[in-house]
N, C-alpha and C. Protein backbone atom coordinates (compact mmCIF):
# COMPACT_ATOMS: atom_id res chain seq x y z
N UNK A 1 91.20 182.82 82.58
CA UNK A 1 92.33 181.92 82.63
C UNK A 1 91.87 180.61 83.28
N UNK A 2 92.07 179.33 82.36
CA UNK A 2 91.88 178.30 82.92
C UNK A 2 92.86 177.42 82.99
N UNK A 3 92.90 176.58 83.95
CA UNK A 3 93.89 175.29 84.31
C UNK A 3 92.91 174.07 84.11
N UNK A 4 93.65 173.39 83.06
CA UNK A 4 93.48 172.33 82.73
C UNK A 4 93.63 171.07 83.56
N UNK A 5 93.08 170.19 84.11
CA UNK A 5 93.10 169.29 85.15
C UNK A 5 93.57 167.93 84.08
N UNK A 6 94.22 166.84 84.56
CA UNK A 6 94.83 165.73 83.75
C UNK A 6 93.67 164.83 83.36
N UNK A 7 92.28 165.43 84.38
CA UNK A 7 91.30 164.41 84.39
C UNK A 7 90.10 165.18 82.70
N UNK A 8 90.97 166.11 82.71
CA UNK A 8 89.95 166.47 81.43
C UNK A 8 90.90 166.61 80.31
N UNK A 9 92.03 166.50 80.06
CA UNK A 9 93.24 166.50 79.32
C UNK A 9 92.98 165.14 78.95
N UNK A 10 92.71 163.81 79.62
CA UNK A 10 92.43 162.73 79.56
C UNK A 10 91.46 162.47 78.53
N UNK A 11 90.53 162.93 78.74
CA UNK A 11 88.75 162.86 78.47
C UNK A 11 88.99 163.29 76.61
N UNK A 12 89.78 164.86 77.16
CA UNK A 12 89.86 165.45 75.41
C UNK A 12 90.49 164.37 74.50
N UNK A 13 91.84 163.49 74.81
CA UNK A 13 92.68 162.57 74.66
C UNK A 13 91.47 161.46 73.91
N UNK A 14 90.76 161.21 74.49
CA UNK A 14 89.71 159.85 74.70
C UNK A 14 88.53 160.45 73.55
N UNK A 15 88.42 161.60 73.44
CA UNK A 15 87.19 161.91 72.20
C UNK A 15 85.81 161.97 73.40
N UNK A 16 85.96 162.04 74.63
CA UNK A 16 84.64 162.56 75.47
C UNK A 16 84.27 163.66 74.99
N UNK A 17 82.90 163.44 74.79
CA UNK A 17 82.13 164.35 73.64
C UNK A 17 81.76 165.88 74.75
N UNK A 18 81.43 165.87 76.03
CA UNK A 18 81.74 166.70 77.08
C UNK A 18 82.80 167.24 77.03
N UNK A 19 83.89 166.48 77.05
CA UNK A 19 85.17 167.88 76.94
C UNK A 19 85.36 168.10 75.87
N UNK A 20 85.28 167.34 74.30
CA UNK A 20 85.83 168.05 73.34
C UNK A 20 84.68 169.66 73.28
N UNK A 21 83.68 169.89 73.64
CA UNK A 21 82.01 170.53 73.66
C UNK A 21 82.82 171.57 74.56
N UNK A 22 83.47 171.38 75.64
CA UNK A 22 83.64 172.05 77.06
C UNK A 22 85.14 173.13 75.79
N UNK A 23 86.35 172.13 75.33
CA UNK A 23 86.93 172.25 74.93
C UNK A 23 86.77 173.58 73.57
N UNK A 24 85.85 173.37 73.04
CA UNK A 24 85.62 174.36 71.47
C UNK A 24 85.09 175.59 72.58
N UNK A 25 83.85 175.57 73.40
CA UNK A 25 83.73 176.56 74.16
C UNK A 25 84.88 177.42 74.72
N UNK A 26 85.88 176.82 74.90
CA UNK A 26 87.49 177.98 75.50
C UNK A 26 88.23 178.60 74.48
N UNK A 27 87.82 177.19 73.33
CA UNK A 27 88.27 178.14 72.60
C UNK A 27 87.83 179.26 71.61
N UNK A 28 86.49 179.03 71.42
CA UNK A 28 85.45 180.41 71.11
C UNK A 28 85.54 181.56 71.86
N UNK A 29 85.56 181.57 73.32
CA UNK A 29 85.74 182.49 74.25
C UNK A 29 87.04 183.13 74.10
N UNK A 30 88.35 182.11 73.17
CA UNK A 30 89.75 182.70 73.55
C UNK A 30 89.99 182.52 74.83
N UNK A 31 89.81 181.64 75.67
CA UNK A 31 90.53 181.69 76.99
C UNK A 31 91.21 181.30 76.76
N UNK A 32 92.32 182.02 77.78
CA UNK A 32 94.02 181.28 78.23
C UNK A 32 93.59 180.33 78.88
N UNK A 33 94.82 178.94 78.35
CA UNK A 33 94.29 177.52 78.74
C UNK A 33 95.95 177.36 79.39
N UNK A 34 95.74 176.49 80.19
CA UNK A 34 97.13 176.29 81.10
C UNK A 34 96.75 175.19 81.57
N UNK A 35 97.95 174.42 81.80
CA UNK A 35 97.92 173.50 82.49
C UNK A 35 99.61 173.43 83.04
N UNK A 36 99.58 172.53 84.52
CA UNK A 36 100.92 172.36 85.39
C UNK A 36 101.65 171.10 84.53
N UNK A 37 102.97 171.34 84.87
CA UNK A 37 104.15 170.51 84.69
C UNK A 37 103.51 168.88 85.41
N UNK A 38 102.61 169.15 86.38
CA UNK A 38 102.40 167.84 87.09
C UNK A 38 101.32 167.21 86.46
N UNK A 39 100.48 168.08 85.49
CA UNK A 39 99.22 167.49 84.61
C UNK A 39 100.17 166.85 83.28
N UNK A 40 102.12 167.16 82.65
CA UNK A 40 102.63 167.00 82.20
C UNK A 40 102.49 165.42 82.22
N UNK A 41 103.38 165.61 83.32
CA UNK A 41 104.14 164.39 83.46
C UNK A 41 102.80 163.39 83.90
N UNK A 42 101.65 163.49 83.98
CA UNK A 42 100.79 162.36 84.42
C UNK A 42 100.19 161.87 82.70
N UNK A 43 100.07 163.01 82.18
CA UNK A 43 100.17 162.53 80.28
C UNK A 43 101.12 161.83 80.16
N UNK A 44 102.90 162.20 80.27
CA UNK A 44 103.19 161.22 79.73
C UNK A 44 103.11 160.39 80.33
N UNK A 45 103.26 159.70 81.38
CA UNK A 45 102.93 158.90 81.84
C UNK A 45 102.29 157.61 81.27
N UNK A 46 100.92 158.03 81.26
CA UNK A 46 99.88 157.14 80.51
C UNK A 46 100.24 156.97 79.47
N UNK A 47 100.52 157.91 78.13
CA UNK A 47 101.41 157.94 77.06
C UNK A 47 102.22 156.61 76.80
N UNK A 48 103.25 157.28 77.60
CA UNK A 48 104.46 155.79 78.28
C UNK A 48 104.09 154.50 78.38
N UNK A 49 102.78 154.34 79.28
CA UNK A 49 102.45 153.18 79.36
C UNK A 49 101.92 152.32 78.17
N UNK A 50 101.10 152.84 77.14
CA UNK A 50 100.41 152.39 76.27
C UNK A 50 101.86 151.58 75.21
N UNK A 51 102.86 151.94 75.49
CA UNK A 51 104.12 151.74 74.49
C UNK A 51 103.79 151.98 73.17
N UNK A 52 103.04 152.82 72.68
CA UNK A 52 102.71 153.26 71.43
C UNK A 52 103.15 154.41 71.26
N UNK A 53 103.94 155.01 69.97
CA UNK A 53 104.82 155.88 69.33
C UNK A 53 103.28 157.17 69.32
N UNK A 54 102.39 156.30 68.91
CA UNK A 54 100.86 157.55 68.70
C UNK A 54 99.95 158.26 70.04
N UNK A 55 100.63 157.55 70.45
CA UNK A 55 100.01 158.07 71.85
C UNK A 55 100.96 159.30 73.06
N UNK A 56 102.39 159.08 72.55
CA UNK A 56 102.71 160.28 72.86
C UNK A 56 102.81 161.15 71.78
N UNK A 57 102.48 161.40 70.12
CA UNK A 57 102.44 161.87 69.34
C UNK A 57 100.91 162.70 69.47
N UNK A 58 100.07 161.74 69.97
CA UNK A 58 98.84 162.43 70.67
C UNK A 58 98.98 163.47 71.92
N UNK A 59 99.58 162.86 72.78
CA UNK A 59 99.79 163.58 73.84
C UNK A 59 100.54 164.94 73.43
N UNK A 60 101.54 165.15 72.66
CA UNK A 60 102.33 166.55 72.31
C UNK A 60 101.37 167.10 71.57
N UNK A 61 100.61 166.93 70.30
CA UNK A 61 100.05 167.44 69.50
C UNK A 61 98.88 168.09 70.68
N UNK A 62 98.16 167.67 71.77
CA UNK A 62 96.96 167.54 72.57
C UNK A 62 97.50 169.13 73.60
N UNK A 63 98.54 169.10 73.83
CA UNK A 63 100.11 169.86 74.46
C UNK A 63 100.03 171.41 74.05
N UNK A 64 100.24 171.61 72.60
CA UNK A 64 101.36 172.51 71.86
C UNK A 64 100.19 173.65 71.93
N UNK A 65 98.80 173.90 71.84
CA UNK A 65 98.54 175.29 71.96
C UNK A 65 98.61 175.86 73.42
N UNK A 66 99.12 174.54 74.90
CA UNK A 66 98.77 175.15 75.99
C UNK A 66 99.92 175.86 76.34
N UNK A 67 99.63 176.65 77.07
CA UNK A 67 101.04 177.60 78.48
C UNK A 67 100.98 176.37 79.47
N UNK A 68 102.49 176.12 79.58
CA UNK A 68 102.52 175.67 81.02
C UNK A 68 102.94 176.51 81.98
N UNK A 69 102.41 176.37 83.48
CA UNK A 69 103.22 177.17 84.13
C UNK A 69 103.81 176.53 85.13
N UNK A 70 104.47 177.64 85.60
CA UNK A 70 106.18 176.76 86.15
C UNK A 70 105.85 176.58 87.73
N UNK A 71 106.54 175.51 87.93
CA UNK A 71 106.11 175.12 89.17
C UNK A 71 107.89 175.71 90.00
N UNK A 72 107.18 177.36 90.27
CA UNK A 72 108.37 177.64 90.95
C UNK A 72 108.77 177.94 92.55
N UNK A 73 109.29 178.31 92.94
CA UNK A 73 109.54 179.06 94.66
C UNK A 73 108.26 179.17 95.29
N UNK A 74 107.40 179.81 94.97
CA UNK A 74 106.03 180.55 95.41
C UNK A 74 105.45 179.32 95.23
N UNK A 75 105.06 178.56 93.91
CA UNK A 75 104.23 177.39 94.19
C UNK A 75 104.37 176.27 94.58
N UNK A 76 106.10 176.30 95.05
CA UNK A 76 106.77 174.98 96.48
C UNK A 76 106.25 175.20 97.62
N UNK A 77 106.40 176.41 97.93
CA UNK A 77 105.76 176.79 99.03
C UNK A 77 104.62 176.86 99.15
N UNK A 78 103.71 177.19 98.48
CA UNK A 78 101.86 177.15 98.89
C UNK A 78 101.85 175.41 98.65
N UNK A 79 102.74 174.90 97.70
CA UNK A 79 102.37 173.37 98.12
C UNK A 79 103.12 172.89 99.14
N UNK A 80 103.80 173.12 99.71
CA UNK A 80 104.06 172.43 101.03
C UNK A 80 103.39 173.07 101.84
N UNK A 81 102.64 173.80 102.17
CA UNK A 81 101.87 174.84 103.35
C UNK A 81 100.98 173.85 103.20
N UNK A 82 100.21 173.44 101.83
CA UNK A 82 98.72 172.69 101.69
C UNK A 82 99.05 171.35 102.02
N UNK A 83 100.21 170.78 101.96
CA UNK A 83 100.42 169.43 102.01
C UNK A 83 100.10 169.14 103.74
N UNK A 84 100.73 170.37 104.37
CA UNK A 84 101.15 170.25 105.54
C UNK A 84 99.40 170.22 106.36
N UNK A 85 98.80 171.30 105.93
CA UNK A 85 97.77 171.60 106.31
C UNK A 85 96.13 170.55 105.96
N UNK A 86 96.30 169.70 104.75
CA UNK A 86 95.77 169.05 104.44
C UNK A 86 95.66 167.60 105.22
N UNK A 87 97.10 167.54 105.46
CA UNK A 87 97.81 166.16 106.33
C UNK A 87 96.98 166.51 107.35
N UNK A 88 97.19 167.80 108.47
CA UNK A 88 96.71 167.67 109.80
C UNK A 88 95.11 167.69 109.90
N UNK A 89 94.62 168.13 109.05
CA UNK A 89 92.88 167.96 108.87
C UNK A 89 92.43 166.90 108.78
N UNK A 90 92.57 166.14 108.03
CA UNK A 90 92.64 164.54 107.39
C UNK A 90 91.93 164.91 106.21
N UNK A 91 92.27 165.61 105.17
CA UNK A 91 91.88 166.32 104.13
C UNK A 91 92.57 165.89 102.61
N UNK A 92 93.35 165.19 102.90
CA UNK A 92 94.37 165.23 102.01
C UNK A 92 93.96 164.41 101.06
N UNK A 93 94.85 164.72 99.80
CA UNK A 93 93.77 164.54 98.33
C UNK A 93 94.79 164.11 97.47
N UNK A 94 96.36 163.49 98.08
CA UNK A 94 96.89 162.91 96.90
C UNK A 94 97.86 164.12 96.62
N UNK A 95 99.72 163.40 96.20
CA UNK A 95 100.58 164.64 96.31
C UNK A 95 100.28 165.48 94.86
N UNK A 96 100.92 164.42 93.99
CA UNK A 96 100.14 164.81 92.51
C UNK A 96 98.83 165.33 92.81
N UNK A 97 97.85 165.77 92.95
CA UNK A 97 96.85 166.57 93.19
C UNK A 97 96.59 167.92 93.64
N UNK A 98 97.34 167.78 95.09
CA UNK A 98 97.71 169.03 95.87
C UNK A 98 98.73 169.94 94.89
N UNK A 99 99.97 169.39 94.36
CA UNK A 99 100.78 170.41 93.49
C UNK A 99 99.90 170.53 92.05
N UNK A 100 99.19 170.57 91.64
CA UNK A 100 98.45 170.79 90.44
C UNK A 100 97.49 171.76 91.24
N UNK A 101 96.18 171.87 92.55
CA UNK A 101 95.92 172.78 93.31
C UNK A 101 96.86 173.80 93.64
N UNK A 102 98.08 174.00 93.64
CA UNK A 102 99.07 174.61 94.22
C UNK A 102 99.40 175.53 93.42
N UNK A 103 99.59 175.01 92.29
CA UNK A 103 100.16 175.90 91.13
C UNK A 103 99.33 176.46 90.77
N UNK A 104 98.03 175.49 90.59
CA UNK A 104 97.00 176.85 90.01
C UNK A 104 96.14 177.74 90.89
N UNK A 105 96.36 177.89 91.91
CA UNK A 105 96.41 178.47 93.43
C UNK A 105 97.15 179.41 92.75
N UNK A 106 98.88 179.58 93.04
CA UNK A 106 99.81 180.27 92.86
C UNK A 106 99.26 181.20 91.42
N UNK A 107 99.21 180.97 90.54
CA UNK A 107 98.86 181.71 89.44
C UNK A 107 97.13 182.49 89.67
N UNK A 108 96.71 182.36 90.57
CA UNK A 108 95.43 182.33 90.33
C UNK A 108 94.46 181.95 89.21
N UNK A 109 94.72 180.83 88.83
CA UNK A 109 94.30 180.38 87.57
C UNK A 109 92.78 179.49 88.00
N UNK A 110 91.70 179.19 87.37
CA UNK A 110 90.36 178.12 87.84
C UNK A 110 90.72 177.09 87.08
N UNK A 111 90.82 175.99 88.30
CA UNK A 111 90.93 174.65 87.53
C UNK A 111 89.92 173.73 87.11
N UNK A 112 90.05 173.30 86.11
CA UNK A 112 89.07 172.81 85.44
C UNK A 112 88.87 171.20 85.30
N UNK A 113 87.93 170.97 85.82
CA UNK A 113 88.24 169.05 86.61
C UNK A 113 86.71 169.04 86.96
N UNK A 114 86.84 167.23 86.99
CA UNK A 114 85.60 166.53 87.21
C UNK A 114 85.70 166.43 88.09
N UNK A 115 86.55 166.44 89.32
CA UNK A 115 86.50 166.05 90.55
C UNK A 115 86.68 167.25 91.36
N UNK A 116 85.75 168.34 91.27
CA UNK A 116 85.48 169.63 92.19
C UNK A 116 85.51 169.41 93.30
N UNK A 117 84.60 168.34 93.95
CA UNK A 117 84.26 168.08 95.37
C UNK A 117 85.91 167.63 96.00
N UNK A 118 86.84 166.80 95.04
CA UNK A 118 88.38 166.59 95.56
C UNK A 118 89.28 167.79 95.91
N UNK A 119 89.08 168.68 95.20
CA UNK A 119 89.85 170.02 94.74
C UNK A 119 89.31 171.17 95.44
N UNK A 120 87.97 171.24 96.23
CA UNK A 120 87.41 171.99 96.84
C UNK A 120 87.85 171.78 98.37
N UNK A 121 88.45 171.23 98.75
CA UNK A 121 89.63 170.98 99.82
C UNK A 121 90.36 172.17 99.77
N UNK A 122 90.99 172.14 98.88
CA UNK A 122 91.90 173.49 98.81
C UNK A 122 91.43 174.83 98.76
N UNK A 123 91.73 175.47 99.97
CA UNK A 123 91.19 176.66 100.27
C UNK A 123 91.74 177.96 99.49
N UNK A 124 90.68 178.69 99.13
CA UNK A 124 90.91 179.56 98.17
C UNK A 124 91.15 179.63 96.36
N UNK A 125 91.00 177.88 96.12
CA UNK A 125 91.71 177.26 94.89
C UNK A 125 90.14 177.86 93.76
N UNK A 126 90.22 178.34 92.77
CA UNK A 126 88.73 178.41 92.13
C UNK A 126 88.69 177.06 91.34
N UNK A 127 87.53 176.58 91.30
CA UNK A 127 87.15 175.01 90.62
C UNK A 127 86.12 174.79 89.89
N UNK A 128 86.24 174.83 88.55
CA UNK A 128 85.01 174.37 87.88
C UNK A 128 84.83 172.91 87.37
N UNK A 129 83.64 172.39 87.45
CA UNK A 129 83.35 171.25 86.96
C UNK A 129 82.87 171.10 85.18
N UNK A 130 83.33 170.56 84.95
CA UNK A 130 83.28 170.39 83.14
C UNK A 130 82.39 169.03 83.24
């Protein structure tokens, strides 16, 4: 089970020849691919910004084979525990960040991101670099 990070959701988006490569590999293997409501909304986002009709037509089509999972009770709470705990360390990595760690914390899911060394903050979180 992998969690999809916005920073490689991005990359696939963009035709980076690394993630589309990283990308056919998950799906040869059949891994469950997931990504958070907060990797959602940072697609549309960008989407949004471009004011182009194809770019959130990209973004859904980029969307529709993943599971999202829900950012519920259990993963409010491990993200406010990390927020809290990150704050007093001087560790902290960004809120959008921490709840995308959080959730895929909560699920036990490995998130899958270029920025390991950011995400390796979070204790217990599994992190692979693509």
């Amino acid at each position: 089970m992998v969690c999809l990070d916005t920073d490689f959701m991005v990359a696939v988006d963009r035709k980076n020849p690394e993630a589309l490569k990283k990308l056919r590999e998950l799906k040869e293997k059949r891994e469950r691919k997931t990504v958070t409501p907060v990797t959602l909304t940072e697609l549309y986002e960008g989407a949004y910004k471009t004011g182009k009709q194809t770019a959130l037509d990209e973004t859904e089509e980029n969307l529709m084979s993943l599971e999202i999972l829900d950012y519920d009770y259990d993963a409010a709470k491990e993200a406010g525990r990390l927020l809290s705990e990150l704050g007093k360390s001087g560790e902290k990595i960004g809120e959008m960040d921490t709840l995308i760690g959080a959730i895929a914390l909560r699920y036990g899911e490995t998130l899958l991101t270029r920025n390991a060394k950011h995400f390796a903050k979070i204790p217990g979180l599994k992190v692979e670099k693509w």
